[in-house]
C-alpha atoms as a PDB file:
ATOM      1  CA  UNK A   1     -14.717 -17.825 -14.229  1.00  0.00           C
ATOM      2  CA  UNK A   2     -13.558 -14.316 -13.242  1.00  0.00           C
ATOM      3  CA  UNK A   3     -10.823 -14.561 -16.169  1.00  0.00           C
ATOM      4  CA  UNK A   4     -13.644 -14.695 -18.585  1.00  0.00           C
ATOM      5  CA  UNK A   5     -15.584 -11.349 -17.192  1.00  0.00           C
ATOM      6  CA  UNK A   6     -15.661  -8.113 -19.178  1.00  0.00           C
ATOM      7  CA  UNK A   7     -17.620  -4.854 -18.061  1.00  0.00           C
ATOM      8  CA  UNK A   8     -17.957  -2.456 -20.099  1.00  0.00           C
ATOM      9  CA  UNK A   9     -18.965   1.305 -18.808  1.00  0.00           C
ATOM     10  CA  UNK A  10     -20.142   4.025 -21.048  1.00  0.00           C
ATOM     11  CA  UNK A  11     -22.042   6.777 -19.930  1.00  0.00           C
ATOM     12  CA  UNK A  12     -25.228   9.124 -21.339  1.00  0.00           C
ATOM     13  CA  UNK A  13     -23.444  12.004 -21.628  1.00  0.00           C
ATOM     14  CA  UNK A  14     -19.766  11.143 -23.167  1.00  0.00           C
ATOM     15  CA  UNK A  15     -18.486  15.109 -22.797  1.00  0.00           C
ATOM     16  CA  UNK A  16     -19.379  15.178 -19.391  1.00  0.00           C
ATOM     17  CA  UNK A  17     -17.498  12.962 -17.308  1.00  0.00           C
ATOM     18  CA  UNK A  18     -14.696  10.894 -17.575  1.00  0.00           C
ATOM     19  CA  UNK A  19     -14.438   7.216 -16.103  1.00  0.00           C
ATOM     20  CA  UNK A  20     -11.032   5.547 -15.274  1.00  0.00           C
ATOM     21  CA  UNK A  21     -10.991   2.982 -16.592  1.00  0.00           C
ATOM     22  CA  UNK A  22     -13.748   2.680 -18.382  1.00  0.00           C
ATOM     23  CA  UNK A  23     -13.709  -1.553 -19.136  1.00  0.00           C
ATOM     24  CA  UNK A  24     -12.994  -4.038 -16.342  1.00  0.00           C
ATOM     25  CA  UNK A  25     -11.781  -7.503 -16.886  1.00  0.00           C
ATOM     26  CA  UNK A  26     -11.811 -10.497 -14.186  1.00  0.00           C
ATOM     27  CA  UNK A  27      -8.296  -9.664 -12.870  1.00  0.00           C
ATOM     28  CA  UNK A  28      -9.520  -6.450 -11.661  1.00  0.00           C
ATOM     29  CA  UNK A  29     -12.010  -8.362  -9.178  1.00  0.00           C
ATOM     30  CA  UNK A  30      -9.475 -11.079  -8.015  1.00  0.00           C
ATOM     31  CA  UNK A  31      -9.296  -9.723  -4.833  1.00  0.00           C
ATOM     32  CA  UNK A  32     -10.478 -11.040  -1.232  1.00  0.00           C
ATOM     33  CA  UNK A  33     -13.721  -8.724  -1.623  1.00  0.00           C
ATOM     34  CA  UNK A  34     -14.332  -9.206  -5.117  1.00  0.00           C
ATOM     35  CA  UNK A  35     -14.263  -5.286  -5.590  1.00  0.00           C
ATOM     36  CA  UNK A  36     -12.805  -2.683  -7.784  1.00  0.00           C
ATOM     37  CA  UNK A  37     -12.397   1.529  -7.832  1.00  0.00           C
ATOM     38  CA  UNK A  38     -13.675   3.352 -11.290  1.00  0.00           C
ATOM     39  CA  UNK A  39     -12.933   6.787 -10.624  1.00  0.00           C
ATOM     40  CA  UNK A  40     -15.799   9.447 -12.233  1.00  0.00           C
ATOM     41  CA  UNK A  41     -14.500  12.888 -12.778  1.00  0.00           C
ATOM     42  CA  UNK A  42     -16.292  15.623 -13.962  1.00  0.00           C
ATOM     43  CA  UNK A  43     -15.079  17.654 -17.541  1.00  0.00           C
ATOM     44  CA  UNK A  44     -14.124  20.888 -17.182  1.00  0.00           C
ATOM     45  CA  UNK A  45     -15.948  22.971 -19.076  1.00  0.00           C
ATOM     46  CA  UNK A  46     -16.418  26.560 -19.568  1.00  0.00           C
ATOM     47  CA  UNK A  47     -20.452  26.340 -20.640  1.00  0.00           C
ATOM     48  CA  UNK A  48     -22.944  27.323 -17.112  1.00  0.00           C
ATOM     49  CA  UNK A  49     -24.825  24.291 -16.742  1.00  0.00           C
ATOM     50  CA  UNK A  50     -26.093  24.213 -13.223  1.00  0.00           C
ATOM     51  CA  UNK A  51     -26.017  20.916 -11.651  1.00  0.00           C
ATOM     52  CA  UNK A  52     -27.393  17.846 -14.406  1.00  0.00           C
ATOM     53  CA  UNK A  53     -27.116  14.101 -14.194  1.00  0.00           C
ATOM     54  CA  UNK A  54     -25.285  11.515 -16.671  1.00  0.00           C
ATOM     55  CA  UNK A  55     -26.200   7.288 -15.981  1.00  0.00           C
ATOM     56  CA  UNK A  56     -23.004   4.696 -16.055  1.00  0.00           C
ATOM     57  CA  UNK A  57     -24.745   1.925 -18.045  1.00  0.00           C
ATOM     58  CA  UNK A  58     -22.618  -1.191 -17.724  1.00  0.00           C
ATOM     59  CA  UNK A  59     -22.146  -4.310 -20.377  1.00  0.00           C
ATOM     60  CA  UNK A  60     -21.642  -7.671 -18.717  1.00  0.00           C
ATOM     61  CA  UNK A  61     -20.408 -10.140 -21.520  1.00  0.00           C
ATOM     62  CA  UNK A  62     -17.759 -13.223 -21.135  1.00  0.00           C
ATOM     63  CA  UNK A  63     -14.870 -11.751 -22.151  1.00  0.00           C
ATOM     64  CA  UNK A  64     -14.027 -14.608 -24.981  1.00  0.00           C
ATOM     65  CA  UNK A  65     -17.019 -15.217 -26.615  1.00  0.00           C
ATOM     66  CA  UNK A  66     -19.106 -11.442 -26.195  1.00  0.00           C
ATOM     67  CA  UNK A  67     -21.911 -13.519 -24.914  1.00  0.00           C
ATOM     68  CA  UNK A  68     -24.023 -12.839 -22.521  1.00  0.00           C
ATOM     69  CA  UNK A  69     -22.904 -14.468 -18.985  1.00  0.00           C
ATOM     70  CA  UNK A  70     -25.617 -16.930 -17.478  1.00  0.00           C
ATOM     71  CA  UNK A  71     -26.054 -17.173 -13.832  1.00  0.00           C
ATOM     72  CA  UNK A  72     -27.278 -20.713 -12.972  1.00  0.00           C
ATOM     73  CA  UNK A  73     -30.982 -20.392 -13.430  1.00  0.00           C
ATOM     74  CA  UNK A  74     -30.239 -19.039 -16.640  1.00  0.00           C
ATOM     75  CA  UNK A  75     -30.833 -15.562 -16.448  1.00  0.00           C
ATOM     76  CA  UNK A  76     -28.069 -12.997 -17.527  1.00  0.00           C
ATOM     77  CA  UNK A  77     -25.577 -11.410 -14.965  1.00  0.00           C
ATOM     78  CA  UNK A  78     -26.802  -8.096 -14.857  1.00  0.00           C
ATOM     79  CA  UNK A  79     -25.119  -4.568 -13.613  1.00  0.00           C
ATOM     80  CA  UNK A  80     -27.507  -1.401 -12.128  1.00  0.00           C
ATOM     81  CA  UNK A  81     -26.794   1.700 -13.788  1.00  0.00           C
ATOM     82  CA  UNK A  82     -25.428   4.070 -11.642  1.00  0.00           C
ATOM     83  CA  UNK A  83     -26.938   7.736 -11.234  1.00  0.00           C
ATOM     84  CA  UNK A  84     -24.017  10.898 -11.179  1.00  0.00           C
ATOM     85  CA  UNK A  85     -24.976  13.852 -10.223  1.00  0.00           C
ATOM     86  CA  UNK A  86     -22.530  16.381 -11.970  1.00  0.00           C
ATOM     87  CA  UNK A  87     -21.674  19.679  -9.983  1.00  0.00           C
ATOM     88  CA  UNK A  88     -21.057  22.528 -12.385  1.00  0.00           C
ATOM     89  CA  UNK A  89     -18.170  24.783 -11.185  1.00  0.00           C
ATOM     90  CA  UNK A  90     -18.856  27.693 -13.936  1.00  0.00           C
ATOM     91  CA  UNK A  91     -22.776  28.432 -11.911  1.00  0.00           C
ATOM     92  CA  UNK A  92     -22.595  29.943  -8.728  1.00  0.00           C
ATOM     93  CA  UNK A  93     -24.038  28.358  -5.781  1.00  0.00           C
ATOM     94  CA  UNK A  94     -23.547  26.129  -2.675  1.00  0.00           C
ATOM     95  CA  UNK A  95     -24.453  22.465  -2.392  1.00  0.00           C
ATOM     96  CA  UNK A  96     -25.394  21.706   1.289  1.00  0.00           C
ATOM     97  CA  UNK A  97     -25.730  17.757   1.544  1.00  0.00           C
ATOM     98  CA  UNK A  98     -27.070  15.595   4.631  1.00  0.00           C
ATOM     99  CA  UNK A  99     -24.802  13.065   5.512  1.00  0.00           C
ATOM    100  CA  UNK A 100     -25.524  10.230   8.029  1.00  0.00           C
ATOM    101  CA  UNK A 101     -29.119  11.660   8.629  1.00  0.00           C
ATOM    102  CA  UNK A 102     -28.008  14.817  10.080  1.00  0.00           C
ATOM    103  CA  UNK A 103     -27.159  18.196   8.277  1.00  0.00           C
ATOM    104  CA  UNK A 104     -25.226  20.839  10.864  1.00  0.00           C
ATOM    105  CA  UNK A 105     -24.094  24.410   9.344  1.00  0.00           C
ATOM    106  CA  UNK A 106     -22.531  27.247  11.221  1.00  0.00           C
ATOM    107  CA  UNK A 107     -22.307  30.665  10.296  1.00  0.00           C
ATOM    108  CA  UNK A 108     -18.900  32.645  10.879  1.00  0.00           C
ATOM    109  CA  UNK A 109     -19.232  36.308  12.891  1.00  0.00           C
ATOM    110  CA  UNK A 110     -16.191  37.805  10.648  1.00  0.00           C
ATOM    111  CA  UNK A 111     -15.751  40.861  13.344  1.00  0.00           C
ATOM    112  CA  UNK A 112     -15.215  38.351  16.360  1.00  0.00           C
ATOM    113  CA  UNK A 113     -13.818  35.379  14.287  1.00  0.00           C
ATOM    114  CA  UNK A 114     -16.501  32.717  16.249  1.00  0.00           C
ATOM    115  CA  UNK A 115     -18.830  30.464  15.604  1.00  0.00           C
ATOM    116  CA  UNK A 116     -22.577  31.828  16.045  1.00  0.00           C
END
């Protein structure tokens, strides 16, 4: 079954970002986890954007045939769209994230070199 699965990845915004690779085939889930890496880089531009958003839409289709892959109560095997953000490095800024429920900054005293 996994020899016969295709994904295909494109995105909403083609200039934006790159994926690698862009297409996945069974082989490149025959592992003990069933998982696979698709790297999403960002295109360098020279254009001030600010931060903006592309979607990864995904095709699931048996690789053979094109069709449509049926799960066993006969609905199609579906993949969720994935939301990027996309930080632009040509707008100044900072991007403070929280991470793990808990956001912690420190601000540097450059005369005394410590942590306030």
């Amino acid at each position: 079954m996994l020899d016969a699965i295709q994904v295909q990845m494109t995105t909403t915004n083609p200039g934006q970002v790159v994926l690698t690779p862009s297409e996945l085939t069974g082989t490149n889930f025959a592992n003990d986890k069933c998982k696979t890496t698709i790297t999403v880089s960002a295109v360098d531009d020279v254009l001030p954007e600010g931060n903006h958003y592309t979607v990864i839409l995904h095709t699931v289709q048996n690789r053979t045939s094109g069709e449509q892959i049926m799960l066993t109560d006969e609905s199609p095997l579906y993949a969720a769209n994935v939301l990027v953000t996309i930080y632009d490095d040509d707008s100044p800024g900072v991007i403070i994230e929280e991470s793990n429920g808990v956001t912690a900054l420190a601000e540097l005293d450059d005369a005394a070199k410590n942590i306030i």
